[in-house]
C-alpha atoms as a PDB file:
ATOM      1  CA  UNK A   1      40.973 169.849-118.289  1.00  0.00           C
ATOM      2  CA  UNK A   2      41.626 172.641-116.011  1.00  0.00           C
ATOM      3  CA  UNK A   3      45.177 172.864-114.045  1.00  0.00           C
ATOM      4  CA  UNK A   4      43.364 172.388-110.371  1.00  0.00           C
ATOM      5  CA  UNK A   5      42.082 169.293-112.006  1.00  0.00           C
ATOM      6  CA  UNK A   6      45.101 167.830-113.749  1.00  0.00           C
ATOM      7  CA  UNK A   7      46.792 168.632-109.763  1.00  0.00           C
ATOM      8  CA  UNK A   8      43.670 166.649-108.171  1.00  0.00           C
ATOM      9  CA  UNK A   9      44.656 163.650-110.737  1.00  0.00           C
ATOM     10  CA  UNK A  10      48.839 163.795-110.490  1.00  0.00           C
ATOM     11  CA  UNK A  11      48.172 163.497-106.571  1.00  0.00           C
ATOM     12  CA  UNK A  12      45.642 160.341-106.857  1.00  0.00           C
ATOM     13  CA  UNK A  13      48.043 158.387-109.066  1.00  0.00           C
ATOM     14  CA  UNK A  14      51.458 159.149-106.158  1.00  0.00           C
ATOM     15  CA  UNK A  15      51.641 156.341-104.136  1.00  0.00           C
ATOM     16  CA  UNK A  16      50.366 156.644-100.157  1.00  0.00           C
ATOM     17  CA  UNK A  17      53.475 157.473 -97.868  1.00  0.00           C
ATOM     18  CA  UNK A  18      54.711 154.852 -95.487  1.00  0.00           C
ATOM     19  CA  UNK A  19      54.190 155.784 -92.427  1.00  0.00           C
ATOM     20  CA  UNK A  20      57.250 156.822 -90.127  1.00  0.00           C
ATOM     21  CA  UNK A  21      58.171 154.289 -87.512  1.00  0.00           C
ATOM     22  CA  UNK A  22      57.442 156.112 -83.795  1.00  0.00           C
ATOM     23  CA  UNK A  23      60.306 158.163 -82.420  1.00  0.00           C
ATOM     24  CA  UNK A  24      62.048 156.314 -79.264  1.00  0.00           C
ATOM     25  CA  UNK A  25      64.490 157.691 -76.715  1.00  0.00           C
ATOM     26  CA  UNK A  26      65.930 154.341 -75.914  1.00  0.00           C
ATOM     27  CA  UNK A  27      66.812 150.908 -77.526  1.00  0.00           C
ATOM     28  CA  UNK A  28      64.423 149.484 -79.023  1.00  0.00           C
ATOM     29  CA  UNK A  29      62.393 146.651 -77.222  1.00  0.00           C
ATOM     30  CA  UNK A  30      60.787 143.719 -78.208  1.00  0.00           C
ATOM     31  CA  UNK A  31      57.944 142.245 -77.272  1.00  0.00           C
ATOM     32  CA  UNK A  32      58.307 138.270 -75.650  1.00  0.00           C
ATOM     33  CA  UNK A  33      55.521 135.793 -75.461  1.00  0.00           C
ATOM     34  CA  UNK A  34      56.810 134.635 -72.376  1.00  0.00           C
ATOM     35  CA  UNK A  35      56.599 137.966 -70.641  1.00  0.00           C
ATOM     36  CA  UNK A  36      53.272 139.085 -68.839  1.00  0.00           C
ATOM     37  CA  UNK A  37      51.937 141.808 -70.206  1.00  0.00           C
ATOM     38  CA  UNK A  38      51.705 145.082 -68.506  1.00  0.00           C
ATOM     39  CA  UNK A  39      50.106 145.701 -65.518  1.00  0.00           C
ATOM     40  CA  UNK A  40      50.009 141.958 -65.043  1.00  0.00           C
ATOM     41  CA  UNK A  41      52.836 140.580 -61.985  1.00  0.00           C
ATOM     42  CA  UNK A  42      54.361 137.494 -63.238  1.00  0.00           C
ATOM     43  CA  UNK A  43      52.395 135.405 -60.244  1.00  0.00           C
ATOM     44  CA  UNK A  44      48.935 136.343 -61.353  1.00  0.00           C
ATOM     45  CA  UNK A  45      50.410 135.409 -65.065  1.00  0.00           C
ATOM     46  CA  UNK A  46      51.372 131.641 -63.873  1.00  0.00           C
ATOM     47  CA  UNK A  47      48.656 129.299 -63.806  1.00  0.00           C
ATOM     48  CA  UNK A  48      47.037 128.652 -59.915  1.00  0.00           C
ATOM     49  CA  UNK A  49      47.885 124.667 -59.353  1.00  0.00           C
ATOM     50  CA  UNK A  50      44.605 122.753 -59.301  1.00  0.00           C
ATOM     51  CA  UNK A  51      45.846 120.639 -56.047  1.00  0.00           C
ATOM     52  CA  UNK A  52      43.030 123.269 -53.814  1.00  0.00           C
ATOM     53  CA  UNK A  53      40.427 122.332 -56.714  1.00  0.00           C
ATOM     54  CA  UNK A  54      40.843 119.038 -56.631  1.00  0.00           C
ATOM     55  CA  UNK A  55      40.058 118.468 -52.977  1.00  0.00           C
ATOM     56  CA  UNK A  56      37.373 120.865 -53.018  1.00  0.00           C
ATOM     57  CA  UNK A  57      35.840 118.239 -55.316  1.00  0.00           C
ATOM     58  CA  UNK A  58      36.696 115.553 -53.071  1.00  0.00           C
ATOM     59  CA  UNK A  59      35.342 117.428 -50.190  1.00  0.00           C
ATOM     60  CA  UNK A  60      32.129 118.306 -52.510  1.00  0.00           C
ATOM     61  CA  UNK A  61      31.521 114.513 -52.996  1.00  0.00           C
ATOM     62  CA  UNK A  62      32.060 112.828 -50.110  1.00  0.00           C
ATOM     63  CA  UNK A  63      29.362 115.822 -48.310  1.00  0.00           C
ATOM     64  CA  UNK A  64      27.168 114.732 -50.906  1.00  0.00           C
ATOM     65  CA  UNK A  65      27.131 111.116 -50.144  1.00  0.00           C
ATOM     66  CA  UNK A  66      27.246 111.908 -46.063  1.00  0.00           C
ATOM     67  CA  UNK A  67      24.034 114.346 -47.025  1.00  0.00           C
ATOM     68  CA  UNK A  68      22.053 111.168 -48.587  1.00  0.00           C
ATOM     69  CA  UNK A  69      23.043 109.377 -45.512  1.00  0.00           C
ATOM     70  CA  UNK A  70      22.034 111.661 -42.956  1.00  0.00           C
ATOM     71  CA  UNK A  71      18.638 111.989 -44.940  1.00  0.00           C
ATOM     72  CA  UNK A  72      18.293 107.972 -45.090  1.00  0.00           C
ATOM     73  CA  UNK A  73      18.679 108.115 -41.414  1.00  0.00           C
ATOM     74  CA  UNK A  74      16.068 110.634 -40.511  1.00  0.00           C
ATOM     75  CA  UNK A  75      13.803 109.224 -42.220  1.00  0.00           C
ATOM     76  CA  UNK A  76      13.770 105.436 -41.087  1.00  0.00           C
ATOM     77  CA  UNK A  77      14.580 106.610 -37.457  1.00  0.00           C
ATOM     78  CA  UNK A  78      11.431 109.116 -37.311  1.00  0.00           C
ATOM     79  CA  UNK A  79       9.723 106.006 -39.447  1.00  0.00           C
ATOM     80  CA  UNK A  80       8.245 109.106 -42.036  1.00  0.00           C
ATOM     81  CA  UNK A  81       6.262 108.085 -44.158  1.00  0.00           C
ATOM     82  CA  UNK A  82       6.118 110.837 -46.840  1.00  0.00           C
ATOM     83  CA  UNK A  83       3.841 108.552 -49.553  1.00  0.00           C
ATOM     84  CA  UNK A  84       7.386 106.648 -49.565  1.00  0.00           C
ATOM     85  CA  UNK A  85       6.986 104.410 -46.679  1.00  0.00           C
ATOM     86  CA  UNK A  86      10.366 104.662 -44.974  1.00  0.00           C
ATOM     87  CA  UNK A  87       9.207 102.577 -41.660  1.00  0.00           C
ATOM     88  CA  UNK A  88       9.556  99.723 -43.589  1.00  0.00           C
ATOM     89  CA  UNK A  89      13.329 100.308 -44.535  1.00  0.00           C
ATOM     90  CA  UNK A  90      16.239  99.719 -41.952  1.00  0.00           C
ATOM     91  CA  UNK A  91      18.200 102.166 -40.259  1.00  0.00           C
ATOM     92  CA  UNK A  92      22.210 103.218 -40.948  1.00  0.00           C
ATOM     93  CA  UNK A  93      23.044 101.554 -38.057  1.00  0.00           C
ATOM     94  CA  UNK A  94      21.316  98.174 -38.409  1.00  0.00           C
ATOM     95  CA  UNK A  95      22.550  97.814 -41.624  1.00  0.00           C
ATOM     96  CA  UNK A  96      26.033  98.597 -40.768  1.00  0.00           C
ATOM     97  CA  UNK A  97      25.580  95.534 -37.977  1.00  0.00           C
ATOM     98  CA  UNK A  98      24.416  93.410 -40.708  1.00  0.00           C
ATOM     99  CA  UNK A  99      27.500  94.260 -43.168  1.00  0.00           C
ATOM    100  CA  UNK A 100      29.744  93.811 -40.058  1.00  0.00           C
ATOM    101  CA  UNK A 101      28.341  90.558 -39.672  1.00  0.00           C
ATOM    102  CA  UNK A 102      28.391  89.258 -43.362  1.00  0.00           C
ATOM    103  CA  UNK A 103      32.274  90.569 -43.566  1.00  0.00           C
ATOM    104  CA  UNK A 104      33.156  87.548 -41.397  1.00  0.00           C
ATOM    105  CA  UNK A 105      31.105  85.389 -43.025  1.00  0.00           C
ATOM    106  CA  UNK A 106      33.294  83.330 -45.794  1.00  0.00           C
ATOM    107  CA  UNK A 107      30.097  82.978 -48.310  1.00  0.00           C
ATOM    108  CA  UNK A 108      29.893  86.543 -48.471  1.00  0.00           C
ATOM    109  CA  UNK A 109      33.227  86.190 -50.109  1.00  0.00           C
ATOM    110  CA  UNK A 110      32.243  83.127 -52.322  1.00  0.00           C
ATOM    111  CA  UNK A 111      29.886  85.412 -53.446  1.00  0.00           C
ATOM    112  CA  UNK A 112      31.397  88.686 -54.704  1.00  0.00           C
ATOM    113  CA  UNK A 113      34.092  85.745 -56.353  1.00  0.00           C
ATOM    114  CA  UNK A 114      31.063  83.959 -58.434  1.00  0.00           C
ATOM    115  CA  UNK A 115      29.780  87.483 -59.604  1.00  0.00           C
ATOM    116  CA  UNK A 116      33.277  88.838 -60.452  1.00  0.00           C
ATOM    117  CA  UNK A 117      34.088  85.702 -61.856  1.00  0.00           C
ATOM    118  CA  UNK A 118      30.949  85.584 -64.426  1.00  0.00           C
ATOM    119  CA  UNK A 119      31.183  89.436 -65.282  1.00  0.00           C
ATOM    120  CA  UNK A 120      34.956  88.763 -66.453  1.00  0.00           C
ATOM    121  CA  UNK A 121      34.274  85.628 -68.172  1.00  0.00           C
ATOM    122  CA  UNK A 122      31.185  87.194 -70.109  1.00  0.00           C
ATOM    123  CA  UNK A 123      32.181  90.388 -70.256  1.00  0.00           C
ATOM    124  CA  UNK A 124      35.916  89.649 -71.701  1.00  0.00           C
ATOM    125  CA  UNK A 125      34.310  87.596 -74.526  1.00  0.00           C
ATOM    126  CA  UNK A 126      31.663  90.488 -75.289  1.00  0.00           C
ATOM    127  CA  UNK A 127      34.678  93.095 -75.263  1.00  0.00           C
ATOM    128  CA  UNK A 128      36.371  90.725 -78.178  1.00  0.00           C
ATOM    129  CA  UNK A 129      33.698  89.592 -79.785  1.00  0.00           C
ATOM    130  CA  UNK A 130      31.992  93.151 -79.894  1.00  0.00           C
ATOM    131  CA  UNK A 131      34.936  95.003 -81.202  1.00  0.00           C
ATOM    132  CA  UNK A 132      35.468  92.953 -84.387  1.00  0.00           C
ATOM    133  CA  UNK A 133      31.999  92.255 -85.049  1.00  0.00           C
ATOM    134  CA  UNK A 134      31.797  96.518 -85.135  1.00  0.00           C
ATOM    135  CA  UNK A 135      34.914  96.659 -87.205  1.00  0.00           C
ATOM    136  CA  UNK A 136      34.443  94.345 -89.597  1.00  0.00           C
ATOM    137  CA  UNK A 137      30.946  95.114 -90.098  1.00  0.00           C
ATOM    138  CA  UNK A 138      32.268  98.988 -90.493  1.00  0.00           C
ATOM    139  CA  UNK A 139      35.094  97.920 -92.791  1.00  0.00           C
ATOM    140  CA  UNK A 140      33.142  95.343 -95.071  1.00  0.00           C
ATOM    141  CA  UNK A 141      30.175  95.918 -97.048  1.00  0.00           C
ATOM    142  CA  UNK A 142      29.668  92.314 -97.566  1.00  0.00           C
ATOM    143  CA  UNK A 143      29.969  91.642 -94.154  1.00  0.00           C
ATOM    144  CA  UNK A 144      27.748  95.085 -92.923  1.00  0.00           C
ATOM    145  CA  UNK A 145      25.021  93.621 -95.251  1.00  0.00           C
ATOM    146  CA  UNK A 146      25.136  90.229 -93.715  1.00  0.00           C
ATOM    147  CA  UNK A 147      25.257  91.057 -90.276  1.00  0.00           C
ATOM    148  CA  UNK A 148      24.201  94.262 -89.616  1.00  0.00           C
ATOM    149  CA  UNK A 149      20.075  92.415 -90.366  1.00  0.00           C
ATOM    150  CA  UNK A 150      20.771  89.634 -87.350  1.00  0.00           C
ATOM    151  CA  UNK A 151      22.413  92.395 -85.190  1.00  0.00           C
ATOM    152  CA  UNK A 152      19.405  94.784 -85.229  1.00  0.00           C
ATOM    153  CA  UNK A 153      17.102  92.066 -85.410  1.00  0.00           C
ATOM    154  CA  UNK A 154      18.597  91.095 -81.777  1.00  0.00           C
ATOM    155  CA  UNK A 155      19.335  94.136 -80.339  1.00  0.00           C
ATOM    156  CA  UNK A 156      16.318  95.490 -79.126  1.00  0.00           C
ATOM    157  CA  UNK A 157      15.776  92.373 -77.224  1.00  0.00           C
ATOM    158  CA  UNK A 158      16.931  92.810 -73.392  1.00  0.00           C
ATOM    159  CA  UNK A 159      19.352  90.136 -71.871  1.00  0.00           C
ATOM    160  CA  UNK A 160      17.640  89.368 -69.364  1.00  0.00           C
ATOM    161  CA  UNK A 161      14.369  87.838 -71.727  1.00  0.00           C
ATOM    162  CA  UNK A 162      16.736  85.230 -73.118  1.00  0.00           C
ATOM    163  CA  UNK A 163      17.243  83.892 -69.172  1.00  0.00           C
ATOM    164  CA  UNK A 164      14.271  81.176 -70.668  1.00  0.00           C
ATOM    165  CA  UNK A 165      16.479  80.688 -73.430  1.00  0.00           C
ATOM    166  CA  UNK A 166      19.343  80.119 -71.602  1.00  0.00           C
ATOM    167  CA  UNK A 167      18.065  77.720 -69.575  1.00  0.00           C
ATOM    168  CA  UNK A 168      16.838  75.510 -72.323  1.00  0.00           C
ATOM    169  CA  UNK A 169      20.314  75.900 -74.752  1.00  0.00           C
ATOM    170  CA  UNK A 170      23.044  75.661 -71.991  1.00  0.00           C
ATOM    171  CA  UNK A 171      23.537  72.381 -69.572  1.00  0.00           C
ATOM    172  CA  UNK A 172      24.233  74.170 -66.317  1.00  0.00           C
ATOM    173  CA  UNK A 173      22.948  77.799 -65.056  1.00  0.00           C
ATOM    174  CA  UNK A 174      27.125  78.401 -64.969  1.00  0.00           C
ATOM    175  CA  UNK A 175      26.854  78.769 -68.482  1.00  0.00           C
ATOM    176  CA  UNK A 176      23.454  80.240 -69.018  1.00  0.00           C
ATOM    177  CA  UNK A 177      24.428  83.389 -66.561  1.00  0.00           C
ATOM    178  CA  UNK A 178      27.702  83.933 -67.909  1.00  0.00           C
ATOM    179  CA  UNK A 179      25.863  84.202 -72.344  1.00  0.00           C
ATOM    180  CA  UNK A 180      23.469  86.538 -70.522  1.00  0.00           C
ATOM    181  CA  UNK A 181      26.080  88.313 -69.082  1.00  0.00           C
ATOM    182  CA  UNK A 182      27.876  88.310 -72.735  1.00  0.00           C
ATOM    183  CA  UNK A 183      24.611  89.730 -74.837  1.00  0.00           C
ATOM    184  CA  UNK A 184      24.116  92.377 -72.525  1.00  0.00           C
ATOM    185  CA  UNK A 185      28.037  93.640 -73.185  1.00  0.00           C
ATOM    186  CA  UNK A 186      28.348  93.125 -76.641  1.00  0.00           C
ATOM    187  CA  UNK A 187      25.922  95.008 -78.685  1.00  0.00           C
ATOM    188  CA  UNK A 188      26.954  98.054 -76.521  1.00  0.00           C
ATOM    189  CA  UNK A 189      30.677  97.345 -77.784  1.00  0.00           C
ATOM    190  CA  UNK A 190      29.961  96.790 -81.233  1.00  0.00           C
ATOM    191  CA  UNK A 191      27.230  99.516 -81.888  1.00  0.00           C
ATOM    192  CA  UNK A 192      29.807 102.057 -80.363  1.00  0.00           C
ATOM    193  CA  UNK A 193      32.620 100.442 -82.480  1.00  0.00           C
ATOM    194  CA  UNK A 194      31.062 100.182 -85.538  1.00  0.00           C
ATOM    195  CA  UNK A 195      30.335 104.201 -85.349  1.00  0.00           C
ATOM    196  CA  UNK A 196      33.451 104.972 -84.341  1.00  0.00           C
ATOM    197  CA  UNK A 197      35.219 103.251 -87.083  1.00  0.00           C
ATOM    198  CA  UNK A 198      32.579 104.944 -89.412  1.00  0.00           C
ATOM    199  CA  UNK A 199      33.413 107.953 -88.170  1.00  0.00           C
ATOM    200  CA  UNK A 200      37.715 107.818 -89.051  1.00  0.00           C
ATOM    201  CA  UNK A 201      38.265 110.273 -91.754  1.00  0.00           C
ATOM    202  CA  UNK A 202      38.961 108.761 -95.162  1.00  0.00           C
ATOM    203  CA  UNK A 203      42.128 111.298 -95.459  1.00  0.00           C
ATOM    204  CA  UNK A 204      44.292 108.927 -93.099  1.00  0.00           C
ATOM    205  CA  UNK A 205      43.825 105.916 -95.129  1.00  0.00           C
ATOM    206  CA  UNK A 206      44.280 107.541 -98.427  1.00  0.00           C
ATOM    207  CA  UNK A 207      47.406 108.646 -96.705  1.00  0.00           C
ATOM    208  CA  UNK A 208      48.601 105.331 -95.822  1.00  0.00           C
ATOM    209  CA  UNK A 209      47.824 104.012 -99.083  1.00  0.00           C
ATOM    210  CA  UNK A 210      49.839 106.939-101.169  1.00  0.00           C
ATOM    211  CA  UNK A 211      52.683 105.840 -98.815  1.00  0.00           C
ATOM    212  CA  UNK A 212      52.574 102.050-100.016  1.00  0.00           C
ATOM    213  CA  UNK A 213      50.748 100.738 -97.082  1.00  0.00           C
ATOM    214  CA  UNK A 214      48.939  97.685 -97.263  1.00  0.00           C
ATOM    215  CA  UNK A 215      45.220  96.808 -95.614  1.00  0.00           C
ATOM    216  CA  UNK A 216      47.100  95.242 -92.618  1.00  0.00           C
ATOM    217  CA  UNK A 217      48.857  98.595 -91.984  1.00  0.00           C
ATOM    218  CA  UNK A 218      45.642 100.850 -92.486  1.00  0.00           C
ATOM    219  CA  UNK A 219      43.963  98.794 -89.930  1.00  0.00           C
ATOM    220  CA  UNK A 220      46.444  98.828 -87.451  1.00  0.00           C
ATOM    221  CA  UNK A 221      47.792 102.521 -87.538  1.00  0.00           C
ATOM    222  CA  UNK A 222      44.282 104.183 -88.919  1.00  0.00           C
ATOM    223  CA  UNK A 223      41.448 101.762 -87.805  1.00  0.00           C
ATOM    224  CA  UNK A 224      41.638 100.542 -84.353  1.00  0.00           C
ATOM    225  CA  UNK A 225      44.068 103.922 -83.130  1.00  0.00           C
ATOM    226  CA  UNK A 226      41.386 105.956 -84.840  1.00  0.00           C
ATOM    227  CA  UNK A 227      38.364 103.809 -82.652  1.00  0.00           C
ATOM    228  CA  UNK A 228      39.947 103.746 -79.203  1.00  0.00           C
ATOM    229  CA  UNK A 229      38.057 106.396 -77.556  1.00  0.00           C
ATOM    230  CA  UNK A 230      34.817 105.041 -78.933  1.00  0.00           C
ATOM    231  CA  UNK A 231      35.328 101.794 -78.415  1.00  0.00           C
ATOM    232  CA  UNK A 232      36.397 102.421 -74.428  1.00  0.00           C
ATOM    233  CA  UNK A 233      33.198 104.458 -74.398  1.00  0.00           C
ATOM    234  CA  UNK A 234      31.086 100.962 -75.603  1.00  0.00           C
ATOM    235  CA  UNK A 235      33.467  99.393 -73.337  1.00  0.00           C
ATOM    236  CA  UNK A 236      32.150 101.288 -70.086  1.00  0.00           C
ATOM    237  CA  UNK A 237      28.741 100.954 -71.182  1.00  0.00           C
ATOM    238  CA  UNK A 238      28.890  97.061 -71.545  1.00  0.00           C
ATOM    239  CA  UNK A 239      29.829  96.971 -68.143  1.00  0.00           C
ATOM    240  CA  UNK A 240      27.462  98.812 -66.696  1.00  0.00           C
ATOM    241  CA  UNK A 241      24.832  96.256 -68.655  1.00  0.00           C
ATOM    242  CA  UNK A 242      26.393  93.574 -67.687  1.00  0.00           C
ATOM    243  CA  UNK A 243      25.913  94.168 -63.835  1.00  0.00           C
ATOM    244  CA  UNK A 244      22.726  94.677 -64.455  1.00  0.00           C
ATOM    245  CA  UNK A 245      21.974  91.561 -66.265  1.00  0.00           C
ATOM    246  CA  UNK A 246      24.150  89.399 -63.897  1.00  0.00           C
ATOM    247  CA  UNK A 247      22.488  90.321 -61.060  1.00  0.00           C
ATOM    248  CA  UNK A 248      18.798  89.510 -62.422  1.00  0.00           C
ATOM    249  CA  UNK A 249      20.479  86.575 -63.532  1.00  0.00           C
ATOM    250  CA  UNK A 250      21.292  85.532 -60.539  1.00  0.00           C
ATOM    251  CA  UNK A 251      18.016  85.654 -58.709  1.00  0.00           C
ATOM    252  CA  UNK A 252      16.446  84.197 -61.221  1.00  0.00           C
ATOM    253  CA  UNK A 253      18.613  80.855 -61.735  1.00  0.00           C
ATOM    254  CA  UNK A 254      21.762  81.106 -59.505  1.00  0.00           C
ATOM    255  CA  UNK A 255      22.876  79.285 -56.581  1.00  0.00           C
ATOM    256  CA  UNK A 256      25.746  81.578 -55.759  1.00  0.00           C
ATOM    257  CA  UNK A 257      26.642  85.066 -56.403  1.00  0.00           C
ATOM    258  CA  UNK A 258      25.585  88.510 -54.783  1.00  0.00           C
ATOM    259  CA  UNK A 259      22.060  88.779 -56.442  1.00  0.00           C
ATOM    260  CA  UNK A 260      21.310  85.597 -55.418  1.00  0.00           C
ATOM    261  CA  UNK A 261      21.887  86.296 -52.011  1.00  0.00           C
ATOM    262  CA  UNK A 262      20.183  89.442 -52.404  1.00  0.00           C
ATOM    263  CA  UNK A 263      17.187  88.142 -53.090  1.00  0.00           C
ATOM    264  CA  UNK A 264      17.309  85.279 -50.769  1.00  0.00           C
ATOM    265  CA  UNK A 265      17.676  88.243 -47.799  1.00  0.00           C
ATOM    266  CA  UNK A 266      14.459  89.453 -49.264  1.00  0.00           C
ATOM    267  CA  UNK A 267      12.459  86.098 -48.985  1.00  0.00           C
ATOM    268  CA  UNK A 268      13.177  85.816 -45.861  1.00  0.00           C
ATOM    269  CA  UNK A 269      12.426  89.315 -44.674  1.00  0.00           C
ATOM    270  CA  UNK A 270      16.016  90.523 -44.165  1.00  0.00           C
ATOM    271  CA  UNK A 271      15.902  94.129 -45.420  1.00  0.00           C
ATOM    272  CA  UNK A 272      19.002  94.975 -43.806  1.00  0.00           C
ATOM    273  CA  UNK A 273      20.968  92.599 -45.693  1.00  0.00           C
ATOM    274  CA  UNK A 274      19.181  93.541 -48.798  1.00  0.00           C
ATOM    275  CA  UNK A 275      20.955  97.145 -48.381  1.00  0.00           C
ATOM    276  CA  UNK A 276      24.152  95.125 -48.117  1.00  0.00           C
ATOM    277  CA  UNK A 277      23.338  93.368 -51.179  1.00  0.00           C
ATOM    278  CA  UNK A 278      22.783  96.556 -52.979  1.00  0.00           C
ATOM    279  CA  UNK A 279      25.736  98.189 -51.731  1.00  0.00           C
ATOM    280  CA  UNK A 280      28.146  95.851 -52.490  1.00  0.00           C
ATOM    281  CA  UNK A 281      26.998  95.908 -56.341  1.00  0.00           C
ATOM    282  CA  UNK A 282      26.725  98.851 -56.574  1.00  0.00           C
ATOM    283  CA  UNK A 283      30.615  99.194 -55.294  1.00  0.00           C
ATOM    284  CA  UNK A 284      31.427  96.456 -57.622  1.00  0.00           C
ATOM    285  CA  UNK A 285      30.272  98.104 -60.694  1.00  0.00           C
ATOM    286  CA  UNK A 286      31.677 101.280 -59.578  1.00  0.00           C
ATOM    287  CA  UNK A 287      35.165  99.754 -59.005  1.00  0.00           C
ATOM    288  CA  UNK A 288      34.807  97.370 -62.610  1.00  0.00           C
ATOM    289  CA  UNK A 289      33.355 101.043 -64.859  1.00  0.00           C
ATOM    290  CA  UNK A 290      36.324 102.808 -63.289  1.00  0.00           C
ATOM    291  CA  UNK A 291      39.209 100.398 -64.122  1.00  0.00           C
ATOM    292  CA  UNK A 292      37.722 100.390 -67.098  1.00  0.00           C
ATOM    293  CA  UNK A 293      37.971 103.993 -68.104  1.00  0.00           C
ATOM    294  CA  UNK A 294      41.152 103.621 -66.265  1.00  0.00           C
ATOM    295  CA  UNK A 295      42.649 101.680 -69.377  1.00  0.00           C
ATOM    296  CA  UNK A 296      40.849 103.619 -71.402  1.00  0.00           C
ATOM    297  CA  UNK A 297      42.492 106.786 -70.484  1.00  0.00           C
ATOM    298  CA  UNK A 298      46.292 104.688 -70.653  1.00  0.00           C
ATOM    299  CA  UNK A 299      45.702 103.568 -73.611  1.00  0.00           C
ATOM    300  CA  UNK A 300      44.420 106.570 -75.184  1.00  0.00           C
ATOM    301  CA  UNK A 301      46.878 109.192 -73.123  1.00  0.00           C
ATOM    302  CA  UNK A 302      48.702 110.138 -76.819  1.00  0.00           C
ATOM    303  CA  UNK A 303      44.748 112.076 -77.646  1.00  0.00           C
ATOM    304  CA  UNK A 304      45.119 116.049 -76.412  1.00  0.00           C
ATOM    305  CA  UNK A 305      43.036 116.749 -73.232  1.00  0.00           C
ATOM    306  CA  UNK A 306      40.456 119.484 -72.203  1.00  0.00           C
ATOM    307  CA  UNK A 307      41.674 121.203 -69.288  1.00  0.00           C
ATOM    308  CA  UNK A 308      38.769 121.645 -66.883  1.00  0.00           C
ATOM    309  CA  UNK A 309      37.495 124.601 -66.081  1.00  0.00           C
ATOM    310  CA  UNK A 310      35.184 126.114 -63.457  1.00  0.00           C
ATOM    311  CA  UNK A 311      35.327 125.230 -60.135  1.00  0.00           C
END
């Protein structure tokens, strides 16, 4: 080997230098992750407050609704008929005589208290009927392979086909609108549990269980924790199908209740308080879905958030 080889090797087999920290003129500084960085003023570091957003949404929806009402008007006052026939409808202001009229009515109010009072009744059942039907048929493959046959055997069949049924099983239409009122809500709530409980990770029960925990304690601090969100989502969904059911229910064997008067205004050719009709349900499902998710989002405030973003 020649010397200017041997040299070539020695230097491959030193080490690399460290490299020399950078000269400074003045105390050393370190950097904070509170401070903004450079260039950046500590205002436009801050986040804005969403307060402007949030009534810029407001604003957005409530010019939204005024928009569909200003359209509505139009077209029944000009009587356009646009392959929709829109002479036939009533105008904004006739039906805003005809709610005026049914607000100081006191069966108007006997009403909304027959339909409220069958969508709790049926729908409270379905909500715990639904939830431990999904849990247990999540939790138990005994039970999945016993019920889980009758459950899809059922499901596809809409509420409002067993109204016949109904009829025939139950001894007043009471009862009859409030088990239509429960089928609709419960295989929402238990298809939605049962795939949310499915869904729990198998690490937090083997947890519990390498900690001494008993079934009793996975259930309660793994199971139902684990299936709140889902089960609130079933939850808002039942609702919704319940209002729908209840209605048709109602005009098809009730004596008292919104959709029976509904459909009592249109036998007798009042369109204007059919708009009522449908206006005050669909306020009454809006107000039910959003206490609702309203619990949900109580009961569920310990799972992080998503900020929002965009405007």
């Amino acid at each position: 080997m020649s010397g200017a080889e041997a040299q070539i090797t020695d230097q491959a087999r030193q080490p690399d230098p460290l490299p020399s920290p950078p000269r400074s003129d003045g105390p050393r500084r370190t950097a904070s992750p509170y401070a903004p960085e450079r260039g950046v003023s500590p205002a436009s570091a801050q986040p804005a407050p969403n307060g402007g957003g949030r009534g810029r949404r407001w604003a957005v929806r409530a010019a939204s609704l005024l928009a569909a009402a200003a359209l509505w008007q139009v077209l029944t006052v000009t009587d356009a008929r646009l392959w929709l026939r829109f002479d036939r409808l009533p105008t904004l202001d006739q039906i805003a005589a005809r709610a005026a009229g049914q607000l100081g009515t006191q069966i108007y109010y006997l009403d909304l208290l027959q339909s409220l009072i069958r969508i709790l009744a049926g729908f409270g059942l379905a909500a715990v009927a639904g939830v431990a039907m999904g849990v247990l048929v999540a939790r138990s493959t005994r039970a999945g392979d016993v019920f889980t046959p009758l459950l899809e055997a059922v499901r596809p069949i809409p509420a409002i086909a067993l109204v016949p049924v109904a009829i025939l099983l139950f001894p007043t239409d009471e009862q009859g609108i409030v088990f239509i009122t429960f089928v609709a809500a419960f295989f929402p709530i238990t298809v939605s549990t049962r795939h949310a409980v499915r869904a729990l990770p198998t690490l937090w029960e083997d947890a519990v269980r390498t900690l001494g925990g008993a079934r009793r304690h996975v259930h309660w601090y793994v199971v139902l924790p684990g299936a709140l969100p889902g089960v609130f989502g079933g939850l808002s969904v039942g609702m919704g199908v319940s209002w729908i059911c209840v209605i048709s229910a109602e005009m098809i064997s009730g004596e008292f209740g919104v959709g029976y008067r509904t459909w009592m205004s249109y036998t007798i050719v009042d369109y204007p308080a059919v708009i009522v009709g449908m206006i005050t349900i669909g306020l009454l499902g809006w107000l039910t879905s959003a206490a609702v998710e309203l619990v949900g989002r109580r009961v569920t405030r310990w799972l992080p958030r998503a900020e929002r973003s965009g405007p």
